[in-house]
Protein backbone atom coordinates (compact mmCIF):
# COMPACT_ATOMS: atom_id res chain seq x y z
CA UNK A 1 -14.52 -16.94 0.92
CA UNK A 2 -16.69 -18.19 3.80
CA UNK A 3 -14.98 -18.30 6.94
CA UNK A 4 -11.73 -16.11 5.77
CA UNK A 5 -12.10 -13.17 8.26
CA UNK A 6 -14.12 -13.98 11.00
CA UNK A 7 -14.77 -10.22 12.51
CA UNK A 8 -16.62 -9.81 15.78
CA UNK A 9 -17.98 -6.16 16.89
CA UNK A 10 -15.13 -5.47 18.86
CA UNK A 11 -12.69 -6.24 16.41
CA UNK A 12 -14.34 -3.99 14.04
CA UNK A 13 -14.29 -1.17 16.62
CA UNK A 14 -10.34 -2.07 16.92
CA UNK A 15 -10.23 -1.76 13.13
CA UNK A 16 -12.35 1.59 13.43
CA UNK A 17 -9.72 3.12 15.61
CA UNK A 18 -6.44 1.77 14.19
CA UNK A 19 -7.78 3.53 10.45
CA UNK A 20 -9.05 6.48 12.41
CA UNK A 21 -5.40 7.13 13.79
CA UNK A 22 -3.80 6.35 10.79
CA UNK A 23 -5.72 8.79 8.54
CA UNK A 24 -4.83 12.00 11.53
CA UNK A 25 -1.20 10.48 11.09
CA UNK A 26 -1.51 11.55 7.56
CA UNK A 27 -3.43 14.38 7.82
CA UNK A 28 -0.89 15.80 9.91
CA UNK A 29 2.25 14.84 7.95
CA UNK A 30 0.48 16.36 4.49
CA UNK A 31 -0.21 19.20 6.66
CA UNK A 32 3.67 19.55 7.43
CA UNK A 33 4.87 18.92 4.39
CA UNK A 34 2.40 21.70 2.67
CA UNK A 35 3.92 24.06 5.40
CA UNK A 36 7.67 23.18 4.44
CA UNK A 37 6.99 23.62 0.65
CA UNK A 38 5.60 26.98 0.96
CA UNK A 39 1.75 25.94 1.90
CA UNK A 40 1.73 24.98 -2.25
CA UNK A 41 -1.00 22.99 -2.69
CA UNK A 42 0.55 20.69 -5.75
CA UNK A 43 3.25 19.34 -3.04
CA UNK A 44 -0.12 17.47 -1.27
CA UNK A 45 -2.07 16.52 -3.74
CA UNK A 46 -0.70 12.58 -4.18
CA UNK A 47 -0.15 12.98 -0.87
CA UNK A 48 -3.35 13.34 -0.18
CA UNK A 49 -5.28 11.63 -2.22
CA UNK A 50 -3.17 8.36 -1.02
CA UNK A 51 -4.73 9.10 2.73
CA UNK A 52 -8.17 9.56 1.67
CA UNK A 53 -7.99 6.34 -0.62
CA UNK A 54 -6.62 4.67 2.46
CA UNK A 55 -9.79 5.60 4.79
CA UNK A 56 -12.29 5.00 2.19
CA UNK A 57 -10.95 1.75 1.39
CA UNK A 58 -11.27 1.08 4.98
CA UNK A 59 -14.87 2.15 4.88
CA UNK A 60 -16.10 0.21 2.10
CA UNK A 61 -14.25 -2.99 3.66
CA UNK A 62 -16.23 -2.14 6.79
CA UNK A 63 -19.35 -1.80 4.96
CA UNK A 64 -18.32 -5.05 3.33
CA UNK A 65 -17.92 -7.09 6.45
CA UNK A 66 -20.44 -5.12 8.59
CA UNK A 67 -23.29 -7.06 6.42
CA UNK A 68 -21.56 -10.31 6.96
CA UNK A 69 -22.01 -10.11 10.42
């Protein structure tokens, strides 16, 4: 939709960050949580899939908007 999300550099960088932060949020409570289950690696899998599918859904929005600018 033209006009929907007007993003300007530094709101992407803002974007950039905020995911960036979120994903080593994540990172670290998978990382916990693999520790309190015994470091079993079928505890983190959803887990982590759900963070990575988070940050690469950021990416390809970025991508997305980054040619629209």
């Amino acid at each position: 939709m033209d006009g929907f999300a007007f993003e300007t550099n530094m709101l992407l960088g803002a974007d950039l960050m905020i995911s960036v932060c979120d994903l080593l949020g994540d990172v670290i409570l998978v990382y916990r949580c693999w520790v309190m289950w015994g470091r079993s690696y079928w505890v983190v899998v959803l887990p982590g899939l759900s963070a990575a599918a988070g940050f690469g859904k950021f990416v390809y929005s970025l991508l997305y908007v980054g040619t629209e600018l």
